[in-house]
N, C-alpha and C. Protein backbone atom coordinates (compact mmCIF):
# COMPACT_ATOMS: atom_id res chain seq x y z
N UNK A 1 90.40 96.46 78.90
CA UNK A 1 91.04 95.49 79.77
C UNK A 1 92.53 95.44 79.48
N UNK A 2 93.55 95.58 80.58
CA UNK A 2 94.60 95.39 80.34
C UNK A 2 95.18 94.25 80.68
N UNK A 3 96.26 93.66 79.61
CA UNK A 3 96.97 92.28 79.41
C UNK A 3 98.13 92.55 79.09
N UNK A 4 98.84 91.47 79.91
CA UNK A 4 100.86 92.03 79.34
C UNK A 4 100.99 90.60 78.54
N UNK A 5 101.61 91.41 77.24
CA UNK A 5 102.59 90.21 76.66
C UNK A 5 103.83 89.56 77.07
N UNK A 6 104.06 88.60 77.48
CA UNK A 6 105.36 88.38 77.47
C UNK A 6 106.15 87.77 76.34
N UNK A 7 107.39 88.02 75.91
CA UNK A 7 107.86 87.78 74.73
C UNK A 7 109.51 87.27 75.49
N UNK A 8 110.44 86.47 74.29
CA UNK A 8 111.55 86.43 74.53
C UNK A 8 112.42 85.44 75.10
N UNK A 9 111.33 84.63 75.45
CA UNK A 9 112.30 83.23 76.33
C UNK A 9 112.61 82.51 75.28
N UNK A 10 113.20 81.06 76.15
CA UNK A 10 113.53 79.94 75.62
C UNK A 10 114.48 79.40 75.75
N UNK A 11 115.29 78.67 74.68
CA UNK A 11 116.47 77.78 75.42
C UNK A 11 117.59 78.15 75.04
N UNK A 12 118.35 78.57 76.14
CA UNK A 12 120.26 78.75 75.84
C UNK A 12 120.97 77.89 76.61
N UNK A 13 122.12 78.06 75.98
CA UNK A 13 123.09 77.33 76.77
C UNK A 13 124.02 78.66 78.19
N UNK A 14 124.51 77.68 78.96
CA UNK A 14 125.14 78.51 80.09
C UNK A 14 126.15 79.50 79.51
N UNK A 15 125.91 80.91 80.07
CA UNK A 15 127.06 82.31 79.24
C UNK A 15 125.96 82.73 78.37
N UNK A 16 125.21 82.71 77.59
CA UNK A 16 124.60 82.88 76.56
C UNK A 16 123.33 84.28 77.54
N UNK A 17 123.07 84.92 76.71
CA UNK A 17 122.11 85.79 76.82
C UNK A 17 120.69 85.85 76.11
N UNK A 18 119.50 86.12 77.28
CA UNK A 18 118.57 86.50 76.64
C UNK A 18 117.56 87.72 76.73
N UNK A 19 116.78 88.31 75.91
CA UNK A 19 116.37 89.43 76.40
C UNK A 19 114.77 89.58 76.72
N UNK A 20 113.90 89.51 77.39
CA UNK A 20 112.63 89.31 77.81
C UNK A 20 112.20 91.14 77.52
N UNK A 21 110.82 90.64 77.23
CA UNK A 21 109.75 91.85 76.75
C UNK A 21 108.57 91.24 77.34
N UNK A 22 108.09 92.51 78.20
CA UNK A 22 106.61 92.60 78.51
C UNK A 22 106.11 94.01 78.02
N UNK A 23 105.04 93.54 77.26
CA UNK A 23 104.02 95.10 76.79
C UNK A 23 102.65 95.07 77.50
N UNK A 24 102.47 96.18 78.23
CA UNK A 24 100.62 96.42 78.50
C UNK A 24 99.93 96.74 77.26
N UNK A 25 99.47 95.71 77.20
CA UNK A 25 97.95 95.78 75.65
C UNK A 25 96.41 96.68 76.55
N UNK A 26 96.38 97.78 75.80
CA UNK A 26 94.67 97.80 76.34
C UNK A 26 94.36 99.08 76.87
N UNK A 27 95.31 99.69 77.31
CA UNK A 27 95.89 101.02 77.79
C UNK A 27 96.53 102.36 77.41
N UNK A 28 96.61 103.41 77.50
CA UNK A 28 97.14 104.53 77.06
C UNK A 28 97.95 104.92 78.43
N UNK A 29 97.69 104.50 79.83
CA UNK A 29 98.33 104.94 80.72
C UNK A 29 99.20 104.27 81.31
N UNK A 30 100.09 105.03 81.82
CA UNK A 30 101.38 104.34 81.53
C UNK A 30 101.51 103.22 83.66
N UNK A 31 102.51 102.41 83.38
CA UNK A 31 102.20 101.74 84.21
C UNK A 31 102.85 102.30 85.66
N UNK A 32 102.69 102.23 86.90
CA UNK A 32 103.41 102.82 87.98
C UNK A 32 104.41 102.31 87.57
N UNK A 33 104.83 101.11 88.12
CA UNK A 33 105.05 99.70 88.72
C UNK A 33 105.59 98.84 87.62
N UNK A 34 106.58 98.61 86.44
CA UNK A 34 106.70 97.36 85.96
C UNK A 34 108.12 96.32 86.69
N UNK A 35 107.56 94.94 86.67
CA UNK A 35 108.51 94.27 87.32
C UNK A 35 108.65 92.48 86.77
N UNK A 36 109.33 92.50 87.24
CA UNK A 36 109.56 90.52 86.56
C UNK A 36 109.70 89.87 88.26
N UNK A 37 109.45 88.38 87.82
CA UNK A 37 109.20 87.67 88.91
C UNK A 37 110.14 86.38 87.88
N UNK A 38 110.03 85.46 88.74
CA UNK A 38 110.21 83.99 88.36
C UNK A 38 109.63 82.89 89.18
N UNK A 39 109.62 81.78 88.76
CA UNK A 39 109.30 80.46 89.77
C UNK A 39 109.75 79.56 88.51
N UNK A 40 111.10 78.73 89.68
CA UNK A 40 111.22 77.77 89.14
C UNK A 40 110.33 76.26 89.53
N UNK A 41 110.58 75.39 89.05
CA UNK A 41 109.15 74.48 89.24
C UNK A 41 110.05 73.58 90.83
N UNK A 42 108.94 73.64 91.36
CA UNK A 42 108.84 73.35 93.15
C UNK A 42 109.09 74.39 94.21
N UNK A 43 109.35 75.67 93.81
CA UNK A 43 110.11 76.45 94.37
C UNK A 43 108.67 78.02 94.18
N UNK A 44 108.85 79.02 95.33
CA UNK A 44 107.97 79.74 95.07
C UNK A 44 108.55 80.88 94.25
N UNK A 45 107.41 81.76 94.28
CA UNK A 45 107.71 83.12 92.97
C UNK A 45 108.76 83.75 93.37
N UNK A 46 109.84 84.67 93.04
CA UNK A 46 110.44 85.49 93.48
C UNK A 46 110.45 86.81 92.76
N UNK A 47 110.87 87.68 93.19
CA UNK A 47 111.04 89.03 92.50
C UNK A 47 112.13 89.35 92.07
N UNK A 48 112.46 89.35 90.72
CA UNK A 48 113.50 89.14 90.09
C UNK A 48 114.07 90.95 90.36
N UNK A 49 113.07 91.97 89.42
CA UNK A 49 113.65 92.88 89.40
C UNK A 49 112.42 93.99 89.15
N UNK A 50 112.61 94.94 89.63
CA UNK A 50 111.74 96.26 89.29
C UNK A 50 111.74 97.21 88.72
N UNK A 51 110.93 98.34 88.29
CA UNK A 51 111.48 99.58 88.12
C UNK A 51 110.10 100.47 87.89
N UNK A 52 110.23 101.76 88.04
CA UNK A 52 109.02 102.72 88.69
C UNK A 52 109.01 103.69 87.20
N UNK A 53 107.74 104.12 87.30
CA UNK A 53 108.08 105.20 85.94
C UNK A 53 108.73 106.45 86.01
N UNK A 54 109.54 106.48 86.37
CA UNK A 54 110.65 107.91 86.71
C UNK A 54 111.91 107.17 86.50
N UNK A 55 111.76 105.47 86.65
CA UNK A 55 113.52 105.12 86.39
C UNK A 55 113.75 104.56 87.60
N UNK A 56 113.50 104.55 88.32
CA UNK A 56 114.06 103.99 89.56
C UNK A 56 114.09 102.53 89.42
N UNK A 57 114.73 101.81 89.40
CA UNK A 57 114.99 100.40 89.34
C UNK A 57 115.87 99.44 90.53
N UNK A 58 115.14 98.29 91.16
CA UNK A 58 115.41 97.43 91.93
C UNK A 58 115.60 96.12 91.97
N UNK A 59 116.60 95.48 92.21
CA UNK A 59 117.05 94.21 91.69
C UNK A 59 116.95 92.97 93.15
N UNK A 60 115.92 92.06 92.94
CA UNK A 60 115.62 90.89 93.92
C UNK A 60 117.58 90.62 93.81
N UNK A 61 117.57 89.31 95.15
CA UNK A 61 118.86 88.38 94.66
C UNK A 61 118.76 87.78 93.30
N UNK A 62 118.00 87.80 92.95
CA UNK A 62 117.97 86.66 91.85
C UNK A 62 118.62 87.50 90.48
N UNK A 63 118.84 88.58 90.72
CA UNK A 63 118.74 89.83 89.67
C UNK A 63 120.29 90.61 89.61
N UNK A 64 120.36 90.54 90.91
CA UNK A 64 121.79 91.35 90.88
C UNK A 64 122.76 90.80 90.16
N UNK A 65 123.18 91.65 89.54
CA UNK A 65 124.48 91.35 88.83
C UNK A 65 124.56 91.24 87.43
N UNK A 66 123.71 90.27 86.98
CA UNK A 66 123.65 89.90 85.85
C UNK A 66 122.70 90.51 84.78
N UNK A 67 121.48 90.57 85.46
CA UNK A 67 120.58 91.05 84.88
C UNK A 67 120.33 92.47 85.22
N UNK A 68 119.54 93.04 83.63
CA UNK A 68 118.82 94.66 83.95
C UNK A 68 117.67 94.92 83.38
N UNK A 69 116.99 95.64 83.99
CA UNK A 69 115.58 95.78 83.69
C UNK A 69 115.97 97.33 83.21
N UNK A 70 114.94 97.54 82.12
CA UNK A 70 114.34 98.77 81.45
C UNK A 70 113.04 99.38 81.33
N UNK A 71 112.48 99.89 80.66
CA UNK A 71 111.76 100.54 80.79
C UNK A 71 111.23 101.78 79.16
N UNK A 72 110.45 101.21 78.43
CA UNK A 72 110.35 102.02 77.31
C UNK A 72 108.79 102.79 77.66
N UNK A 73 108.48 104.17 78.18
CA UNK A 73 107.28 104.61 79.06
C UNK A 73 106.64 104.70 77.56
N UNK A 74 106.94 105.18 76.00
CA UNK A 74 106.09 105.68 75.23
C UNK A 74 105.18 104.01 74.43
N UNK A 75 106.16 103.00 74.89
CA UNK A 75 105.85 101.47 74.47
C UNK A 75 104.95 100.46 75.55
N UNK A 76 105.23 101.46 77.01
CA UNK A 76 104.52 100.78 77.80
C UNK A 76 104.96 99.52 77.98
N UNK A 77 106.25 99.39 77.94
CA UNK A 77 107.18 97.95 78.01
C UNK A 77 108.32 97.91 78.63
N UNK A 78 108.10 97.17 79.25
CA UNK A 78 109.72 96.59 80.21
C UNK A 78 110.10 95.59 79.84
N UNK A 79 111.56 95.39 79.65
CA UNK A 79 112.57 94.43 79.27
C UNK A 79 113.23 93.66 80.57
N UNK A 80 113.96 92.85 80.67
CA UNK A 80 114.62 92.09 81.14
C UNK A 80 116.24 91.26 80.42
N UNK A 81 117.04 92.02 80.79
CA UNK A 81 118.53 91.79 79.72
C UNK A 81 119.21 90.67 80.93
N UNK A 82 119.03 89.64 80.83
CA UNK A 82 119.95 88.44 81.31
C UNK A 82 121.64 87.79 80.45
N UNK A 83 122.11 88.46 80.95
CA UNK A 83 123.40 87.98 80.98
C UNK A 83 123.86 86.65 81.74
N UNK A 84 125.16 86.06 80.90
CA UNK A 84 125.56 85.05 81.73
C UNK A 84 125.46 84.08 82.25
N UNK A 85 123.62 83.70 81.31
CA UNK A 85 122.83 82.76 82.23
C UNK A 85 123.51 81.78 82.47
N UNK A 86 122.54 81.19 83.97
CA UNK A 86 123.55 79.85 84.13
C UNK A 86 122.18 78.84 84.27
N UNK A 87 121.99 77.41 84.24
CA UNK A 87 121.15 76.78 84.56
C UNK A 87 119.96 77.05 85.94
N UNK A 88 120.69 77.89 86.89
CA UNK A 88 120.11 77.49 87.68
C UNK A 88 118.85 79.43 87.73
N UNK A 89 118.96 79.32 86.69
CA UNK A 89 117.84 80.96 86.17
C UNK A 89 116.79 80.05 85.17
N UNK A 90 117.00 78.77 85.41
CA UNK A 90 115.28 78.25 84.44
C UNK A 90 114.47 78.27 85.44
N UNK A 91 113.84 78.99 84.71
CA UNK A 91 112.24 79.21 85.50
C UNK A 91 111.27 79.78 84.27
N UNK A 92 110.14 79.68 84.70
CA UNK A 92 109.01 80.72 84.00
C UNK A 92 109.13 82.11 84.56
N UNK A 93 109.11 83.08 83.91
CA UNK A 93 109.29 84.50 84.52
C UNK A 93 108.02 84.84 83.66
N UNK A 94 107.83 85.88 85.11
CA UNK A 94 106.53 86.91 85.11
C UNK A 94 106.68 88.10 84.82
N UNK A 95 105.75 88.70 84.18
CA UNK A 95 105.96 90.18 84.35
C UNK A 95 104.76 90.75 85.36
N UNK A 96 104.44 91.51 85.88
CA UNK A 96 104.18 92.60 86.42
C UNK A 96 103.63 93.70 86.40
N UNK A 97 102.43 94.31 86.39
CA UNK A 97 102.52 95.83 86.32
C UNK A 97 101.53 96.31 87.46
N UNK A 98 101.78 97.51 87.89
CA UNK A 98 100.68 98.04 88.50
C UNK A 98 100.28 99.41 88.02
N UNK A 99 99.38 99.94 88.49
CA UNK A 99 99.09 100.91 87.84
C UNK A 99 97.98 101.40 89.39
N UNK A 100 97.89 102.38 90.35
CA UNK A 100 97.51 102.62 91.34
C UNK A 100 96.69 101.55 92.39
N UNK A 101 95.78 100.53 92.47
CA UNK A 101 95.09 99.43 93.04
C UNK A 101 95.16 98.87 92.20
N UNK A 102 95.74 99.07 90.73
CA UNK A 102 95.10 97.97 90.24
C UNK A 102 96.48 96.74 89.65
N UNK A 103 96.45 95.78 89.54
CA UNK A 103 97.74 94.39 89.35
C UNK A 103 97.85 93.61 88.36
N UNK A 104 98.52 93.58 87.51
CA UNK A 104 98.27 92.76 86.51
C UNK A 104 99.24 91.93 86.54
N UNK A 105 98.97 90.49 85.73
CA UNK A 105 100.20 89.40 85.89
C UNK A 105 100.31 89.21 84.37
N UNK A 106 101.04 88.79 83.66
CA UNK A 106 100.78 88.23 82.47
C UNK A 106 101.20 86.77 82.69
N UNK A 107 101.03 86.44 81.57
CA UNK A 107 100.87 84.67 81.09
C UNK A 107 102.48 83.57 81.81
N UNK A 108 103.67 84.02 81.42
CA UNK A 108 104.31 83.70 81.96
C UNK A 108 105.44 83.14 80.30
N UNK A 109 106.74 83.55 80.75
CA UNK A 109 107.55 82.93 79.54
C UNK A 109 109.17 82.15 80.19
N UNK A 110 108.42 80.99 79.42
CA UNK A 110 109.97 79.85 79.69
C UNK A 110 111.14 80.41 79.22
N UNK A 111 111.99 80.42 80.70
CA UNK A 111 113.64 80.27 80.14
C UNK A 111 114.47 78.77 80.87
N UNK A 112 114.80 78.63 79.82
CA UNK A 112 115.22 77.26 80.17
C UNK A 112 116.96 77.49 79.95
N UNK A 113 117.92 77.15 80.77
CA UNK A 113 119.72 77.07 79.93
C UNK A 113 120.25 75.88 80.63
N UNK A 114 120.84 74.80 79.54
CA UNK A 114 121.04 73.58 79.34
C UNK A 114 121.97 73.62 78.85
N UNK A 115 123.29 72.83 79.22
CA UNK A 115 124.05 73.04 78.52
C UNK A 115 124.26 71.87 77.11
């Protein structure tokens, strides 16, 4: 059974950086598809940012600019490098994976920035 960790949140202040980790537990094959989402609370999910296993990487609005997604294929893990945060990037963020029909979500990790 495959499960993503999410690792890496929590609380900064505005400017401050943080770096998010999702790993597929359970698997040897590597994922199509890894991606991050968010939802801040009242507001629906969005798609923060993507990227395919060849590298190809795609950035929601929520993503451009600041943030970059990676990709480690032998770790089976995608990152999320947020720069610059400002308050209005608290949300719970998701990770993502697919792997041909099949979807996985993981648990979900708080970023909160307060000044």
């Amino acid at each position: 059974q495959v499960t993503l960790v999410e690792s890496g949140g929590g609380l900064v202040h505005p400017g401050e950086s943080l770096r998010l980790s999702c790993a597929a537990h359970g698997t040897s094959n590597s994922m199509h598809t890894m991606e991050w989402y968010r939802q801040a609370p009242g507001k629906q999910r969005d798609e923060v940012a993507r990227i395919t296993d060849d590298g190809y990487a795609y950035y929601g609005d929520s993503g451009k600019g600041r943030f970059t997604i990676s990709r480690d294929g032998a770790k089976n893990t995608v990152y999320l490098q947020m720069d610059s945060l400002k308050p209005e990037d608290t949300a719970v963020y998701y990770c993502k994976a697919a792997r041909r029909s099949y979807v996985y979500w993981g648990q979900g990790t708080q970023v909160t920035v307060r000044p």
